[in-house]
Protein backbone atom coordinates (compact mmCIF):
# COMPACT_ATOMS: atom_id res chain seq x y z
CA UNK A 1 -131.99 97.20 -125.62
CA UNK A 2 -129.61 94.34 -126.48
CA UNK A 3 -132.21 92.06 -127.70
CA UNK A 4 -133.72 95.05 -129.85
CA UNK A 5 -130.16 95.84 -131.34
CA UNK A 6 -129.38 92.21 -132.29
CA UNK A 7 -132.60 91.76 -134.11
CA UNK A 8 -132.11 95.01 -136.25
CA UNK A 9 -128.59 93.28 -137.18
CA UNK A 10 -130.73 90.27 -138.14
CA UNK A 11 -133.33 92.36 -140.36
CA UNK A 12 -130.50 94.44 -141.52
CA UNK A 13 -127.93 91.36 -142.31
CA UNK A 14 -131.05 89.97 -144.10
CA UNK A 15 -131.62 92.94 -146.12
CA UNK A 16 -135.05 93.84 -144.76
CA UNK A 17 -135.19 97.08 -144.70
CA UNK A 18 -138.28 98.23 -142.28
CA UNK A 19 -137.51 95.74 -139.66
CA UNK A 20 -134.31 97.17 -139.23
CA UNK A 21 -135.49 100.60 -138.98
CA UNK A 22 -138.34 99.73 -136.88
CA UNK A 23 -135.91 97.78 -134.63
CA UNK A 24 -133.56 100.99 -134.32
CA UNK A 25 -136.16 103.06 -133.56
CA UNK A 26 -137.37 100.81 -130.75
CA UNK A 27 -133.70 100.43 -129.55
CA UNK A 28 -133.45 104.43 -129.59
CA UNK A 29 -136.59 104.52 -127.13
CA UNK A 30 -135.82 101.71 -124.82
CA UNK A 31 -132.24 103.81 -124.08
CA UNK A 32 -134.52 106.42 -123.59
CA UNK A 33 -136.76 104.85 -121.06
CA UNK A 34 -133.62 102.94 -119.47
CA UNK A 35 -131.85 106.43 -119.12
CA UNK A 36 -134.62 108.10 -117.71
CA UNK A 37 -135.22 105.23 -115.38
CA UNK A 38 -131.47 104.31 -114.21
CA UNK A 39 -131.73 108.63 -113.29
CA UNK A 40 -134.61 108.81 -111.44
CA UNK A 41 -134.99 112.27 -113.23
CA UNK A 42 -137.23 111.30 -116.44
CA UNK A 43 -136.03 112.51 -119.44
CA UNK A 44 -133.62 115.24 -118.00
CA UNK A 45 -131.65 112.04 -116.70
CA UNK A 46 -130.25 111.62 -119.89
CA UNK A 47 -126.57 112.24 -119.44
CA UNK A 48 -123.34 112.46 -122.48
CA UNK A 49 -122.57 108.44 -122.36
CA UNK A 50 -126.14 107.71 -123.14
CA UNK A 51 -126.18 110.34 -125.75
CA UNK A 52 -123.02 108.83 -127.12
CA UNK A 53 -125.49 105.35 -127.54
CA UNK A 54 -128.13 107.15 -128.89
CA UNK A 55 -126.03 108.65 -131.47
CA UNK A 56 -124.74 105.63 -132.00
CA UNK A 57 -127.91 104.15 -132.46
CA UNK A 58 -128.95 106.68 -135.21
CA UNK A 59 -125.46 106.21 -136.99
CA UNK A 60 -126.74 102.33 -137.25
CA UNK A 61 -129.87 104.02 -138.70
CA UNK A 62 -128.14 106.35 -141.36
CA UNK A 63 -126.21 103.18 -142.43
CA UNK A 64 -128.73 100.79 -142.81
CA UNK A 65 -130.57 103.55 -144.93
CA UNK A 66 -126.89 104.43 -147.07
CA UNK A 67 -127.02 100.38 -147.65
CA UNK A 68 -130.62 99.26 -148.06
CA UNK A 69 -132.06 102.26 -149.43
CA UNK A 70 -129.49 104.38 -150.98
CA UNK A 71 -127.29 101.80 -152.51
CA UNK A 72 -124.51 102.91 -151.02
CA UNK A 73 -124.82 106.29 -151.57
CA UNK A 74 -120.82 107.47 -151.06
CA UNK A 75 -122.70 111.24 -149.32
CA UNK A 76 -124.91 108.90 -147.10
CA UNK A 77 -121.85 106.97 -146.08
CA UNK A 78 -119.96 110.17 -145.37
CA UNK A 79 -123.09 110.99 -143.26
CA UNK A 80 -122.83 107.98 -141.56
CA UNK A 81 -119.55 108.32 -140.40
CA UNK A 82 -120.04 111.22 -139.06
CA UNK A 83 -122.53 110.52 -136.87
CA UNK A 84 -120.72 107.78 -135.71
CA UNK A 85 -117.42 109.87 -134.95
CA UNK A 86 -119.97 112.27 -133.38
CA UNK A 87 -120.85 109.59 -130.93
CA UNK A 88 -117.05 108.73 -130.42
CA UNK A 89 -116.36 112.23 -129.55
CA UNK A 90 -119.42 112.52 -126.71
CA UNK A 91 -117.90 108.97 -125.60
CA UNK A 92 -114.86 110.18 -124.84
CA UNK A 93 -115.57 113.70 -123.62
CA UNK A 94 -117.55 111.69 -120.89
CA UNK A 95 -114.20 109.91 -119.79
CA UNK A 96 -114.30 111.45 -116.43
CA UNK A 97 -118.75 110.61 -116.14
CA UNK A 98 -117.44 107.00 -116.75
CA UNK A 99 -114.62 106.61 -114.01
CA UNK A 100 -117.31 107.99 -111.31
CA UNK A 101 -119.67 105.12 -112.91
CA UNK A 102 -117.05 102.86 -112.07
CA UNK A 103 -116.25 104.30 -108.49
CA UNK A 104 -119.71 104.93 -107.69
CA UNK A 105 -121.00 101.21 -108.32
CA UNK A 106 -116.97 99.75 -107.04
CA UNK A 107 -118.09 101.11 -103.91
C-alpha cells in the first residue's frame, strides 16, 4: 500500500485529479486485502487500527476532491477534517490493540 499511497501524492501534488483518486481507491483495497490476509479471517479480520488507515485513506480522498475539484470548498475542507479526526479518534481508542501488536510480535 505504500507504493500506491506515494503515487496518489504524486498525481495529487501534480494536480491530476483521477490518478489520485484512482490511486486512493486502490490504496483503500490493498489495506483491505492486507487486513484480511495479516487475520486469517477475510474480511471480518478487519480490526479498529486498520479502520483508523482506511479512514485515513478516505480523508486523503475528501481532500484531494475539496482541492482539485471543489476549489477549496471551506464545507469540503470541514469535511475533510473530520474524517481525518475520525480516524485519529479510532487510532487512539485502539491504544491497548496496539501494545498487544507490540507484545505479541516482541515475543
Amino acid at each position: 500500500h505504500v507504493v500506491s499511497w506515494s503515487l496518489k501524492d504524486f498525481w495529487w501534488a501534480e494536480g491530476k485529479l483521477v490518478p489520485s483518486l484512482v490511486l486512493d481507491g486502490g490504496t483503500i483495497f490493498i489495506l483491505l486485502l492486507a487486513a484480511a490476509a495479516k487475520s486469517g479471517q477475510g474480511i471480518r479480520g478487519v480490526d479498529q487500527v486498520d479502520l483508523a488507515w482506511i479512514v485515513w485513506t478516505l480523508s486523503n480522498l475528501s481532500w484531494i476532491l475539496c482541492e482539485l475539484a471543489y476549489h477549496d470548498s471551506l464545507t469540503w475542507r470541514y469535511l475533510s477534517a473530520s474524517i481525518s479526526f475520525s480516524a485519529f479518534l479510532l487510532l487512539a481508542g485502539a491504544r491497548e490493540l496496539v501494545k498487544r501488536r507490540e507484545r505479541r510480535v516482541g515475543s
